[in-house]
PDB file of N, CA and C in Angstrom:
ATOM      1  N   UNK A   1       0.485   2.479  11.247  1.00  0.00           N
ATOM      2  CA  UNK A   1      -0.005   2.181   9.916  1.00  0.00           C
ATOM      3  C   UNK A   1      -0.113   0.654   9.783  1.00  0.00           C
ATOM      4  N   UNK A   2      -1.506   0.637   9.207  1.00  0.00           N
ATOM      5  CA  UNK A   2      -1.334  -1.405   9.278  1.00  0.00           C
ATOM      6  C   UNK A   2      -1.209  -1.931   7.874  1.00  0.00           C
ATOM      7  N   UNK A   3      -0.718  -0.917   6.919  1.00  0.00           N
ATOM      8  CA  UNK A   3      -0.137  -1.233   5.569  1.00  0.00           C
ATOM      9  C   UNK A   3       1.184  -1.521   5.847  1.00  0.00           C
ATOM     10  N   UNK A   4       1.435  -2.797   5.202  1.00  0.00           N
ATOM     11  CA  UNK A   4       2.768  -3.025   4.560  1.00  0.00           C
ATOM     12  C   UNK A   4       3.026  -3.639   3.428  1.00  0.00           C
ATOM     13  N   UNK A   5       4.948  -3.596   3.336  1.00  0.00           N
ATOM     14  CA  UNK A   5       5.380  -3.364   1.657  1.00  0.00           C
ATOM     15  C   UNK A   5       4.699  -5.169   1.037  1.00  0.00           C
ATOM     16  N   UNK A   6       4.171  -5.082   0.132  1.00  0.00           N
ATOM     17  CA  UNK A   6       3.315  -6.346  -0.438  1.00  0.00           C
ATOM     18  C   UNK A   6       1.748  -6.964  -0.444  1.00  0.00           C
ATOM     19  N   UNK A   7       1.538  -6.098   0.607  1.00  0.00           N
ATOM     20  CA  UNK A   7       0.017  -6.007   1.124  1.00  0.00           C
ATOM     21  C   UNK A   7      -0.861  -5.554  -0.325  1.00  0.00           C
ATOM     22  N   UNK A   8      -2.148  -6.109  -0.728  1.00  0.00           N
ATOM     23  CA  UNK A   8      -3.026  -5.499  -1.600  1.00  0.00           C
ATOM     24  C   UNK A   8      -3.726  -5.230  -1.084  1.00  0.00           C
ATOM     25  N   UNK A   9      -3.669  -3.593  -2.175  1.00  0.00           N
ATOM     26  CA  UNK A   9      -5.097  -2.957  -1.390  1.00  0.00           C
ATOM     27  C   UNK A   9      -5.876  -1.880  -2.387  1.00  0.00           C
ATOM     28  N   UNK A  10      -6.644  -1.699  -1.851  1.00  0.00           N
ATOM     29  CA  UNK A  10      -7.744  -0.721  -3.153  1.00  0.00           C
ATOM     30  C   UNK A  10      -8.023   0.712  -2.279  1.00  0.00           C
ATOM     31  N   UNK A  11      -7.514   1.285  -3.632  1.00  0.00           N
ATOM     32  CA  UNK A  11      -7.992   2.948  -3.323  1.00  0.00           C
ATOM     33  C   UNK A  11      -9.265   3.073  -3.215  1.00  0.00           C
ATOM     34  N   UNK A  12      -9.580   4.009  -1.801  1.00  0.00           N
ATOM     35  CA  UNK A  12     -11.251   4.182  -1.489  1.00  0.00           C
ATOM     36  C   UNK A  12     -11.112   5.881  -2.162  1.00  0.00           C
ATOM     37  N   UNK A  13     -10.520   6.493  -2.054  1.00  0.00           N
ATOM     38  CA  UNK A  13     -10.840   8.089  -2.519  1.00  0.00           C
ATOM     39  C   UNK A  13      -9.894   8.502  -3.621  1.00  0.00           C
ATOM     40  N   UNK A  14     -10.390   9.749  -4.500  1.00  0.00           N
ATOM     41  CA  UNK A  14      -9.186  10.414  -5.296  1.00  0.00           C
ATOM     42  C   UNK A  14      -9.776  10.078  -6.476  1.00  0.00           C
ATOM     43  N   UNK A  15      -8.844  10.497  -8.088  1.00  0.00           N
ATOM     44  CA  UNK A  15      -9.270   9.812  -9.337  1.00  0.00           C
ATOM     45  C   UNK A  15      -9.283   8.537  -9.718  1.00  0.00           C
ATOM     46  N   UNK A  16      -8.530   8.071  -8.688  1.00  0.00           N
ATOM     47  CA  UNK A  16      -7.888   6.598  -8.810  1.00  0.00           C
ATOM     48  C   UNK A  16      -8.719   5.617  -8.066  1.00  0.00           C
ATOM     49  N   UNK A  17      -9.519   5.968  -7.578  1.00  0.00           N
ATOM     50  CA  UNK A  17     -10.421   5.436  -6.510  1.00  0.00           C
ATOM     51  C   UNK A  17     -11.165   4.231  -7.435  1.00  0.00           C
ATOM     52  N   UNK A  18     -10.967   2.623  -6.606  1.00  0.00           N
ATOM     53  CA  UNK A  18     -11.460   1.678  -7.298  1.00  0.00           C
ATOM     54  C   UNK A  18     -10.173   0.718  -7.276  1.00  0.00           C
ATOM     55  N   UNK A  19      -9.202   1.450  -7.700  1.00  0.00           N
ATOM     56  CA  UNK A  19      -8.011   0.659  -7.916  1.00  0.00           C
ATOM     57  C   UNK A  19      -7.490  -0.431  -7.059  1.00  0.00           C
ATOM     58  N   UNK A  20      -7.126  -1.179  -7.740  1.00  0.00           N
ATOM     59  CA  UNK A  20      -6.283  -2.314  -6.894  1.00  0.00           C
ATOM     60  C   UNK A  20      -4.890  -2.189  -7.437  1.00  0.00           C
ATOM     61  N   UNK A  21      -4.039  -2.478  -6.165  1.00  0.00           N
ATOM     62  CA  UNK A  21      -2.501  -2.556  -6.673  1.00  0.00           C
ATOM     63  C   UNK A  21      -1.570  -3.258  -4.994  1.00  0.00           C
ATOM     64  N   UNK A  22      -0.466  -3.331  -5.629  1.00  0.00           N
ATOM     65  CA  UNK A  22       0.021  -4.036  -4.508  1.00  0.00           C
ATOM     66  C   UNK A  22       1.336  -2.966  -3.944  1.00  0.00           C
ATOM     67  N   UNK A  23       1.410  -2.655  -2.355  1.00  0.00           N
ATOM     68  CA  UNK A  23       2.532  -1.948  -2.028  1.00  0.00           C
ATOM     69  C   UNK A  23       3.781  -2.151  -2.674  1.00  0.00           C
ATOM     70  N   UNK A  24       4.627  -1.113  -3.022  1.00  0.00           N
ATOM     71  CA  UNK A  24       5.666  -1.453  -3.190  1.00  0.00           C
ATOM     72  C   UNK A  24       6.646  -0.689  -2.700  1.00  0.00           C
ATOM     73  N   UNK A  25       6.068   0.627  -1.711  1.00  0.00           N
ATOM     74  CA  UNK A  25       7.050   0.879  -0.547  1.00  0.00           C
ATOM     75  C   UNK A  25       6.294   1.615   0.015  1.00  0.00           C
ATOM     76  N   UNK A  26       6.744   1.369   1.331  1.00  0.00           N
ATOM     77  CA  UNK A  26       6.242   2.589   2.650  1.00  0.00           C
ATOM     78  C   UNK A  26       6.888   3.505   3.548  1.00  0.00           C
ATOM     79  N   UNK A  27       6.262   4.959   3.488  1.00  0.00           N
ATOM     80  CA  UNK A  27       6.630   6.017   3.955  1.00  0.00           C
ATOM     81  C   UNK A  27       6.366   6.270   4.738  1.00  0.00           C
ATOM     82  N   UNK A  28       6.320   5.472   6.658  1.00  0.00           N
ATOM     83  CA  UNK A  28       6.148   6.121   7.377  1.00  0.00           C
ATOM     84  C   UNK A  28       5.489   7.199   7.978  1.00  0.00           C
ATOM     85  N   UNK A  29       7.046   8.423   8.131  1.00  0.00           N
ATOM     86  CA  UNK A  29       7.057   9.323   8.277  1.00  0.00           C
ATOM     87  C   UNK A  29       6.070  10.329   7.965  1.00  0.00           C
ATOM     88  N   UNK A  30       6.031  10.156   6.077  1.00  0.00           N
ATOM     89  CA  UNK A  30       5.244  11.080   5.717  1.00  0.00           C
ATOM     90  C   UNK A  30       3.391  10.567   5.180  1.00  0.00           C
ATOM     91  N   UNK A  31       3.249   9.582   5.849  1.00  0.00           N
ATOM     92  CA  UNK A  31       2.069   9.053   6.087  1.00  0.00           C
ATOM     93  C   UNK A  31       1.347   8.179   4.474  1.00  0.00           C
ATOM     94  N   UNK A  32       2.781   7.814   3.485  1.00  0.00           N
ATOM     95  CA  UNK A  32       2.397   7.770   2.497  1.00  0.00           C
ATOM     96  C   UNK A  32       2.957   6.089   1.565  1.00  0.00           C
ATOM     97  N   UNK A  33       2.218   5.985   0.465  1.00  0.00           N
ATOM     98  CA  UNK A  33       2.783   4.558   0.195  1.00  0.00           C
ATOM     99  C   UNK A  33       3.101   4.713  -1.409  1.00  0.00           C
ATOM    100  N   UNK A  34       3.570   3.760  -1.982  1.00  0.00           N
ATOM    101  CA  UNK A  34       3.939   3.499  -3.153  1.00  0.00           C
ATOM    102  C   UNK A  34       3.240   2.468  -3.711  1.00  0.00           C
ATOM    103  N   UNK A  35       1.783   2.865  -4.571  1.00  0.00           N
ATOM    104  CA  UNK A  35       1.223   1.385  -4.859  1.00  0.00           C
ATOM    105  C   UNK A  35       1.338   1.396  -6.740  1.00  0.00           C
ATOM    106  N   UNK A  36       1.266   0.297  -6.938  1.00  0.00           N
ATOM    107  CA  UNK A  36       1.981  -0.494  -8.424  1.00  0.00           C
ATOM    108  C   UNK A  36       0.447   0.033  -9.074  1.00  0.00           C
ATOM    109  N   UNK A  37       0.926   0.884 -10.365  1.00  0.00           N
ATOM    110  CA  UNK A  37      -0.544   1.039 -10.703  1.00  0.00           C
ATOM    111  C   UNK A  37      -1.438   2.161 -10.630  1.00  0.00           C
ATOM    112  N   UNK A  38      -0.994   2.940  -9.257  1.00  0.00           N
ATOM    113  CA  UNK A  38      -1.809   4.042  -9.210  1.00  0.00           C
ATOM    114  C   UNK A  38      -1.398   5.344  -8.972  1.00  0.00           C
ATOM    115  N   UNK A  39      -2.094   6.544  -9.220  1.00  0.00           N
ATOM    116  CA  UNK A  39      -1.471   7.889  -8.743  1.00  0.00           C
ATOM    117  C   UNK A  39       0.019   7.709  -9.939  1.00  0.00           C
ATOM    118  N   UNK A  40      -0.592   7.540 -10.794  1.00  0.00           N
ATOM    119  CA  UNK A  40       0.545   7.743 -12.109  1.00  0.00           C
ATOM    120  C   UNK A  40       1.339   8.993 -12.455  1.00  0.00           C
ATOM    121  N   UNK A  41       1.961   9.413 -12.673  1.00  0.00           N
ATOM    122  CA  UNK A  41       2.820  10.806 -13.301  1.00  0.00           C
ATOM    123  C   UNK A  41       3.417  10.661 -14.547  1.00  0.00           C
ATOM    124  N   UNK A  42       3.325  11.544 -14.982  1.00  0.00           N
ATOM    125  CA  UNK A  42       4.428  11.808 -16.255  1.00  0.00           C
ATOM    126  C   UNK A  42       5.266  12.242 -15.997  1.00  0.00           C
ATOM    127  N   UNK A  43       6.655  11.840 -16.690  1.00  0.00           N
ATOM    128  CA  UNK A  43       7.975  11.986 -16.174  1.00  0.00           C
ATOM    129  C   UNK A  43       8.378  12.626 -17.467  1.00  0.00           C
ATOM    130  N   UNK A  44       9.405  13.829 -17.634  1.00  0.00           N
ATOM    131  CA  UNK A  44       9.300  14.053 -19.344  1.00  0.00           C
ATOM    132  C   UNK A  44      11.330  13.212 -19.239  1.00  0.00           C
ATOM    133  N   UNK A  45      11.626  12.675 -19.998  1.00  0.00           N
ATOM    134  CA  UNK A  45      13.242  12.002 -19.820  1.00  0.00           C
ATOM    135  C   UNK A  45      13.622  12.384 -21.183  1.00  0.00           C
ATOM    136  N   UNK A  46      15.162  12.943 -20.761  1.00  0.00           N
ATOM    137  CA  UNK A  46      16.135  13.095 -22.055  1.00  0.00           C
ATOM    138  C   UNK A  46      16.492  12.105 -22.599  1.00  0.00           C
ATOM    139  N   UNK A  47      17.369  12.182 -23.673  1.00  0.00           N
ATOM    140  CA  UNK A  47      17.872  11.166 -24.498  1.00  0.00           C
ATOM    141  C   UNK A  47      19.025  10.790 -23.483  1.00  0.00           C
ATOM    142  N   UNK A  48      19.609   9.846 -23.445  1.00  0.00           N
ATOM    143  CA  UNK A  48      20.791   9.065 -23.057  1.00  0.00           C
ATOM    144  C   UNK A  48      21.140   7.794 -23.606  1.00  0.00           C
ATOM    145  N   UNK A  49      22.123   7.233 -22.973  1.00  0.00           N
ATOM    146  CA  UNK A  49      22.343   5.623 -23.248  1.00  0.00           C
ATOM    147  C   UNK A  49      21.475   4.772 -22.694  1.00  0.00           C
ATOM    148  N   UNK A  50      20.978   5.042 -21.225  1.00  0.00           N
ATOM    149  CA  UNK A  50      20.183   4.346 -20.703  1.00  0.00           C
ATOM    150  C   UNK A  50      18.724   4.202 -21.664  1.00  0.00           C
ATOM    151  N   UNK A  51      18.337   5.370 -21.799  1.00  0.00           N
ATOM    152  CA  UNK A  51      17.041   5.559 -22.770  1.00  0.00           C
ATOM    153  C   UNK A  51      17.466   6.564 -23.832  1.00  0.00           C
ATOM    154  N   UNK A  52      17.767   5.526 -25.197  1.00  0.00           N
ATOM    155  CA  UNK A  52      18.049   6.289 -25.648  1.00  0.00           C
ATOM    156  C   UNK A  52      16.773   6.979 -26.919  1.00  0.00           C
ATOM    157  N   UNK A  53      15.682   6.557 -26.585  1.00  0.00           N
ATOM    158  CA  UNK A  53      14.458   7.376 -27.330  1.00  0.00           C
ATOM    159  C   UNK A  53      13.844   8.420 -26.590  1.00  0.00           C
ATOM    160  N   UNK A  54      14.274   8.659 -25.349  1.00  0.00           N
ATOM    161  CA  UNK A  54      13.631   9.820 -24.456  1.00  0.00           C
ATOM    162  C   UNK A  54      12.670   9.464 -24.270  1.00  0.00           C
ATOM    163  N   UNK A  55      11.729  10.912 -24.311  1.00  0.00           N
ATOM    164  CA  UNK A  55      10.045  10.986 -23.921  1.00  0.00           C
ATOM    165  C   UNK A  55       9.501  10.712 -22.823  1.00  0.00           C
ATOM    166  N   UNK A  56       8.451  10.478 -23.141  1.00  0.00           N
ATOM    167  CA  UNK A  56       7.488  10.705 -21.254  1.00  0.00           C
ATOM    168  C   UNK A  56       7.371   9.353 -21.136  1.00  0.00           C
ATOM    169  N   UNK A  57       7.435   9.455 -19.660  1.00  0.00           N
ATOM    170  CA  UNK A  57       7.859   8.152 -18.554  1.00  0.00           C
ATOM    171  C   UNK A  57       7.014   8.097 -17.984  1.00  0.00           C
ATOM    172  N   UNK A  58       6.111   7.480 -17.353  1.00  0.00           N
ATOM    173  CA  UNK A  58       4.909   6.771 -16.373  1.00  0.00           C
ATOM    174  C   UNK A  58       5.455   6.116 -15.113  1.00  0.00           C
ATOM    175  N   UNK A  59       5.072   7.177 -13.623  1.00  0.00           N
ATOM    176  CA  UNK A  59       5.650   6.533 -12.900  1.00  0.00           C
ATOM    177  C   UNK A  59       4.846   6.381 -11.762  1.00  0.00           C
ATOM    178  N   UNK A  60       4.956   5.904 -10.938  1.00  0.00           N
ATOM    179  CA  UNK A  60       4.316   6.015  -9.725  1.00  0.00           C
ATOM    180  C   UNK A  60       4.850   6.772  -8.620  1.00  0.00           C
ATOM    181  N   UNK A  61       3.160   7.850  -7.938  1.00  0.00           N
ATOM    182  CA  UNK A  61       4.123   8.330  -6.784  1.00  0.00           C
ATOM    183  C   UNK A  61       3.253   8.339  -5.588  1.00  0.00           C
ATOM    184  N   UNK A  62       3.861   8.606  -4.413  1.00  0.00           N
ATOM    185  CA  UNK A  62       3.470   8.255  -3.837  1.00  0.00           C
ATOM    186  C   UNK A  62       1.891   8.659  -2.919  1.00  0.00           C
ATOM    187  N   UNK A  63       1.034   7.701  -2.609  1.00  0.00           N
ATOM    188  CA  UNK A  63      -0.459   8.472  -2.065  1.00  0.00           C
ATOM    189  C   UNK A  63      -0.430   8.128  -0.888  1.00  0.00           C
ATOM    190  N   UNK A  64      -1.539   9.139  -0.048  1.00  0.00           N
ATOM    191  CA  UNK A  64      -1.816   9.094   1.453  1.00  0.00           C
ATOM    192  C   UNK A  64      -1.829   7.928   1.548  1.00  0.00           C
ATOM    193  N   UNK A  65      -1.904   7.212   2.914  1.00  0.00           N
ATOM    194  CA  UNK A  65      -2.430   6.200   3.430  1.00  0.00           C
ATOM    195  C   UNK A  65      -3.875   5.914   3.646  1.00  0.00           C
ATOM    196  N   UNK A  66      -4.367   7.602   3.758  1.00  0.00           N
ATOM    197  CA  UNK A  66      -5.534   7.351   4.447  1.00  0.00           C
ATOM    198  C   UNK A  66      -6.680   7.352   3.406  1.00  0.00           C
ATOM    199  N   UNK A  67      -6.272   7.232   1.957  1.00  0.00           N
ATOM    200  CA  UNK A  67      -6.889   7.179   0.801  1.00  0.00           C
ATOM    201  C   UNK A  67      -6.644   5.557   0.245  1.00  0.00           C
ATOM    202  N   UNK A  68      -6.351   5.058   0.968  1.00  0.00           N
ATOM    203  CA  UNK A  68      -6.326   3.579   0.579  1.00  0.00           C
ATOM    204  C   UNK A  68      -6.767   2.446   1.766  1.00  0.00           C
ATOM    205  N   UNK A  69      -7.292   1.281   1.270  1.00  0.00           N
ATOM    206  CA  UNK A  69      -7.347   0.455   2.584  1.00  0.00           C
ATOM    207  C   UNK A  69      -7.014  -0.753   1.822  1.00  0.00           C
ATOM    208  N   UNK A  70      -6.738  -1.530   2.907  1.00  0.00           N
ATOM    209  CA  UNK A  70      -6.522  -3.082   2.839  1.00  0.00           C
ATOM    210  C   UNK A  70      -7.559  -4.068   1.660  1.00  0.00           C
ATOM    211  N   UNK A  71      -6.982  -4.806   1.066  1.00  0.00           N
ATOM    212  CA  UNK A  71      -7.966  -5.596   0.248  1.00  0.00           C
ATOM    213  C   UNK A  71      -8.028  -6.781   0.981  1.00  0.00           C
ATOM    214  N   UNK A  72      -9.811  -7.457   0.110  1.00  0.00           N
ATOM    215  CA  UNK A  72      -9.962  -8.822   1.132  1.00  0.00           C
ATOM    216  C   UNK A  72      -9.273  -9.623  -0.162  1.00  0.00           C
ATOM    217  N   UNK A  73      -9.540 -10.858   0.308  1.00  0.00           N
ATOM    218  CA  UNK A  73      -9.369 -11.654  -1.438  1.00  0.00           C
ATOM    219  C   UNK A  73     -10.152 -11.856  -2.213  1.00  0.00           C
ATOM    220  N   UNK A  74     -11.873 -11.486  -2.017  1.00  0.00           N
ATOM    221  CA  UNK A  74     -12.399 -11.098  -2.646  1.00  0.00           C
ATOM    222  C   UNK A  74     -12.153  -9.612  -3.667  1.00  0.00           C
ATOM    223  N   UNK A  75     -11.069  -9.176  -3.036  1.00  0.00           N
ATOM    224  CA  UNK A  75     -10.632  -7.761  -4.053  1.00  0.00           C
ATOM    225  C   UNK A  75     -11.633  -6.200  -3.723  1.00  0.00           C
ATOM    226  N   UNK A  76     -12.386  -6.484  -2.548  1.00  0.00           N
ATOM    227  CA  UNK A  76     -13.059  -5.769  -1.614  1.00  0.00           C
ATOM    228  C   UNK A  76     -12.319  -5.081  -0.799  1.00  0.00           C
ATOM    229  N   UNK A  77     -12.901  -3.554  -0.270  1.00  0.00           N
ATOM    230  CA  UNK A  77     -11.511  -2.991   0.580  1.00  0.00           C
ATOM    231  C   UNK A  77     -12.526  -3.340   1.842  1.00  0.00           C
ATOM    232  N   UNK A  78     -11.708  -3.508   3.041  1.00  0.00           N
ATOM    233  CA  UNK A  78     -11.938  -4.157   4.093  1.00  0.00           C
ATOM    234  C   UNK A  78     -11.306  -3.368   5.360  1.00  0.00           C
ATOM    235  N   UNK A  79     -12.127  -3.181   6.730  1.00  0.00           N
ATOM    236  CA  UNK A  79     -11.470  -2.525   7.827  1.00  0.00           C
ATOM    237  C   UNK A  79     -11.264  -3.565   8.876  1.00  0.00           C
ATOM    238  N   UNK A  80     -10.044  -3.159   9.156  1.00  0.00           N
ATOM    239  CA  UNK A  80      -9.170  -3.935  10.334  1.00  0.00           C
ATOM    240  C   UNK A  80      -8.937  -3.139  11.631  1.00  0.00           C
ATOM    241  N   UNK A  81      -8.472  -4.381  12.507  1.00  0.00           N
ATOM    242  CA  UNK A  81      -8.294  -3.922  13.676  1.00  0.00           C
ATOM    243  C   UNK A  81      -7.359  -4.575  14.329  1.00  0.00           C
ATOM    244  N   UNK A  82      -6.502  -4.610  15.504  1.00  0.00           N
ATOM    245  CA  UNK A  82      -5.616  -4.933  16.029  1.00  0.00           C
ATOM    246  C   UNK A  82      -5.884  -5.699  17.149  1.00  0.00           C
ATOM    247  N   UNK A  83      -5.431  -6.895  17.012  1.00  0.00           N
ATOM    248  CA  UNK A  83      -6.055  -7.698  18.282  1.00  0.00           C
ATOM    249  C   UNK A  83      -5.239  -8.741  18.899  1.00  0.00           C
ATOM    250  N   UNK A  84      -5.568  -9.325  20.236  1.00  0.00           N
ATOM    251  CA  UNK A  84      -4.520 -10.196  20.774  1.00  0.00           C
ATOM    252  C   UNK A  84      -4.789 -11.623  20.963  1.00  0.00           C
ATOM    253  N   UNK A  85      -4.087 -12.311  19.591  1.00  0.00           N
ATOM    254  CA  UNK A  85      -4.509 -13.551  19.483  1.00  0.00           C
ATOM    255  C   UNK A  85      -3.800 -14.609  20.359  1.00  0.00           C
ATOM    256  N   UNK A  86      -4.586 -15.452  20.863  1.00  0.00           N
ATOM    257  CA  UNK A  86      -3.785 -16.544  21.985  1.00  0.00           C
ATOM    258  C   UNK A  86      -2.449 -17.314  21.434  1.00  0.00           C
ATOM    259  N   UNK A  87      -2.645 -17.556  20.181  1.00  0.00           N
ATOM    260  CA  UNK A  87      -1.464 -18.366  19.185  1.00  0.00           C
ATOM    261  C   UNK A  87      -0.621 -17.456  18.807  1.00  0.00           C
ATOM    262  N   UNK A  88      -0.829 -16.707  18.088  1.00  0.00           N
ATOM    263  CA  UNK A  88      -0.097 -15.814  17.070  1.00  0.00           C
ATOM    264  C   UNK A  88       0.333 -14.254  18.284  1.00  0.00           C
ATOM    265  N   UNK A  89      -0.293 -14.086  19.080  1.00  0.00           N
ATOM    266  CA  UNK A  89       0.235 -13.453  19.935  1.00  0.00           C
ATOM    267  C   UNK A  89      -0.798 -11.431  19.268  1.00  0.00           C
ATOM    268  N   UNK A  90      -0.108 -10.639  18.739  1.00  0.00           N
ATOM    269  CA  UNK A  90      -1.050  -9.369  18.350  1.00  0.00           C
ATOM    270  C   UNK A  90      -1.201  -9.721  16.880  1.00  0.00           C
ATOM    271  N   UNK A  91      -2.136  -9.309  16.288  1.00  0.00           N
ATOM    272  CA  UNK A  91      -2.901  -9.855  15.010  1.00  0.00           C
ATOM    273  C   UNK A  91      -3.315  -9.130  14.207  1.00  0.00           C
ATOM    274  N   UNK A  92      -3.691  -9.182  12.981  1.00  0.00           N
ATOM    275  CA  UNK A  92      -4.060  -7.618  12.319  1.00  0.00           C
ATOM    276  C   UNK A  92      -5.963  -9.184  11.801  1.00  0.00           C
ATOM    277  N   UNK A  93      -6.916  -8.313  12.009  1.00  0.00           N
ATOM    278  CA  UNK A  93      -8.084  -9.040  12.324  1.00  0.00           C
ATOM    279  C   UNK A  93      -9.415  -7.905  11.134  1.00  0.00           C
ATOM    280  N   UNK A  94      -9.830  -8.975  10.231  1.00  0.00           N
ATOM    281  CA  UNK A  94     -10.594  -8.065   9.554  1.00  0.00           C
ATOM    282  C   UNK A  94     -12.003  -8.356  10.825  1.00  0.00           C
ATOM    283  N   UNK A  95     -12.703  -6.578  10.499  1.00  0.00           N
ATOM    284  CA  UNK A  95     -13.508  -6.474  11.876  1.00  0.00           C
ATOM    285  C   UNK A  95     -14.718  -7.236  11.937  1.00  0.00           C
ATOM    286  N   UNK A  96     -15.400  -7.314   9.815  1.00  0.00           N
ATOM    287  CA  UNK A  96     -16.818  -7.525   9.674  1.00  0.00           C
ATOM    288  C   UNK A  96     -16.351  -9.484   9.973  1.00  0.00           C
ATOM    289  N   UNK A  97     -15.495 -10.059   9.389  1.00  0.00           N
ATOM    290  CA  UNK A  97     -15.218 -11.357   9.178  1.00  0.00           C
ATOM    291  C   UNK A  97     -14.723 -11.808  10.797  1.00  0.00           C
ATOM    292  N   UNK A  98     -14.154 -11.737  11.334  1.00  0.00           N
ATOM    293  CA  UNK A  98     -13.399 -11.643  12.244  1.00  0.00           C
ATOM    294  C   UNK A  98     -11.925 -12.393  11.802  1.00  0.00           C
ATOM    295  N   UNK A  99     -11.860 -12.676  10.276  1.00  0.00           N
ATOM    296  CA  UNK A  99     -10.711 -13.301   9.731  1.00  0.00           C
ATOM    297  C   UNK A  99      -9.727 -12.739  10.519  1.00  0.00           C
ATOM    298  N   UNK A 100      -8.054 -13.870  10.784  1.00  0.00           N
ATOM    299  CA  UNK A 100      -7.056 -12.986  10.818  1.00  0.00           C
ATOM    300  C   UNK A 100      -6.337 -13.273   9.818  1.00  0.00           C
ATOM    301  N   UNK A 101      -5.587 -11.973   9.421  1.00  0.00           N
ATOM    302  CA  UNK A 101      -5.489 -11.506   8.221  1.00  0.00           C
ATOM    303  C   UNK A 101      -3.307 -11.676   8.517  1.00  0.00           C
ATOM    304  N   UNK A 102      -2.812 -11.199   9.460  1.00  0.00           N
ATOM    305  CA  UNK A 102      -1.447 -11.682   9.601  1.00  0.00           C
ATOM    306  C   UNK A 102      -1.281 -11.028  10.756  1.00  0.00           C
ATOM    307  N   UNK A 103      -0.434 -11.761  11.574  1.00  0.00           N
ATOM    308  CA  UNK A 103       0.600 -11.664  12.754  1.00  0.00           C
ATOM    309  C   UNK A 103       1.225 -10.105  12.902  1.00  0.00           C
ATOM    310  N   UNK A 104       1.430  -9.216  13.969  1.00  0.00           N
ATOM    311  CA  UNK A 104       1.756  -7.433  13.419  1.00  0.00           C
ATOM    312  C   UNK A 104       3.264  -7.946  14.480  1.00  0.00           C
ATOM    313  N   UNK A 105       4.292  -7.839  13.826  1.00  0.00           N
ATOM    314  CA  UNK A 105       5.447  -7.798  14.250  1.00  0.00           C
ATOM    315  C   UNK A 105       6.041  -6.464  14.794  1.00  0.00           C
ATOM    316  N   UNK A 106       6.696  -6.763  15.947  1.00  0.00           N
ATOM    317  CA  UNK A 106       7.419  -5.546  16.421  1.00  0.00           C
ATOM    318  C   UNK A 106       8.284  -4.927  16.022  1.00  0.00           C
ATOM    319  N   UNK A 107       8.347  -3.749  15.437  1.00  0.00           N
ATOM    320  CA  UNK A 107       9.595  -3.143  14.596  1.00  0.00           C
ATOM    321  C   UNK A 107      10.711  -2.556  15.477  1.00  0.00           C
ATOM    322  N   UNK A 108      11.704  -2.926  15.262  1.00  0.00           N
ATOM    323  CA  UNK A 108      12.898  -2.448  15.601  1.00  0.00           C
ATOM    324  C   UNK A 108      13.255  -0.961  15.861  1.00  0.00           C
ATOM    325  N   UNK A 109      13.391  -0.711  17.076  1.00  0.00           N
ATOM    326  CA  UNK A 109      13.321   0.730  17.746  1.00  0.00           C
ATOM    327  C   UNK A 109      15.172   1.443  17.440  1.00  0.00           C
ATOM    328  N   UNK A 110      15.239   2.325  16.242  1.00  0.00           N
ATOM    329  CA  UNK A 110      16.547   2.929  15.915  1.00  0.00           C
ATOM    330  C   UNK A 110      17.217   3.423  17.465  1.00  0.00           C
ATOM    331  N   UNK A 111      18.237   3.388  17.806  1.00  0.00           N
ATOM    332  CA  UNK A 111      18.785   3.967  18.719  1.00  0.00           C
ATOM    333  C   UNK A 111      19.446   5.238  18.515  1.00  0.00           C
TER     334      UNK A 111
END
């Protein structure tokens, strides 16, 4: 996945499609992300101390990956590719620009 947590990016498919928002977590596993903004829910919440007026809550949950892509800074969604830069070493590279876009770090293999 060449999304990560802080990355902006705009929904290409779904109701939400258009949207811009920025990661705010990633799911791996289940091929899915957390973006600020979109794929909203209603939450219905009791009364408590924490909230103590109740009612419906607005939250975010989580959407495919493959319903979202990378934004440029023009606020355009944009396709990337993975490449091996002489300086920076592997690269995340927008394809039409040949911009590079950031450095793809090696993640730490759980034992």
């Amino acid at each position: 996945m060449n999304i990560k947590k802080g990355d902006t990016v705009v929904v290409t498919a779904g109701a939400d499609k258009g949207k811009q928002g920025k990661v705010l977590a990633v799911y791996p596993a289940k091929q899915k992300l957390l973006v600020e903004g979109v794929q909203l829910k209603t939450h219905h919440v009791k009364k408590s101390q924490q909230n103590p007026n109740g009612g419906l809550l607005k939250k975010e949950a989580p959407i495919y990956s493959c319903k979202v892509s990378l934004a440029s800074q023009e606020g355009k969604a944009i396709k990337v590719s993975r490449t091996h830069h002489q300086k920076d070493g592997k690269v995340l590279v927008n394809r039409k620009t040949g911009e590079v876009i950031r450095p793809i770090k090696k993640s730490v293999e759980a034992k």
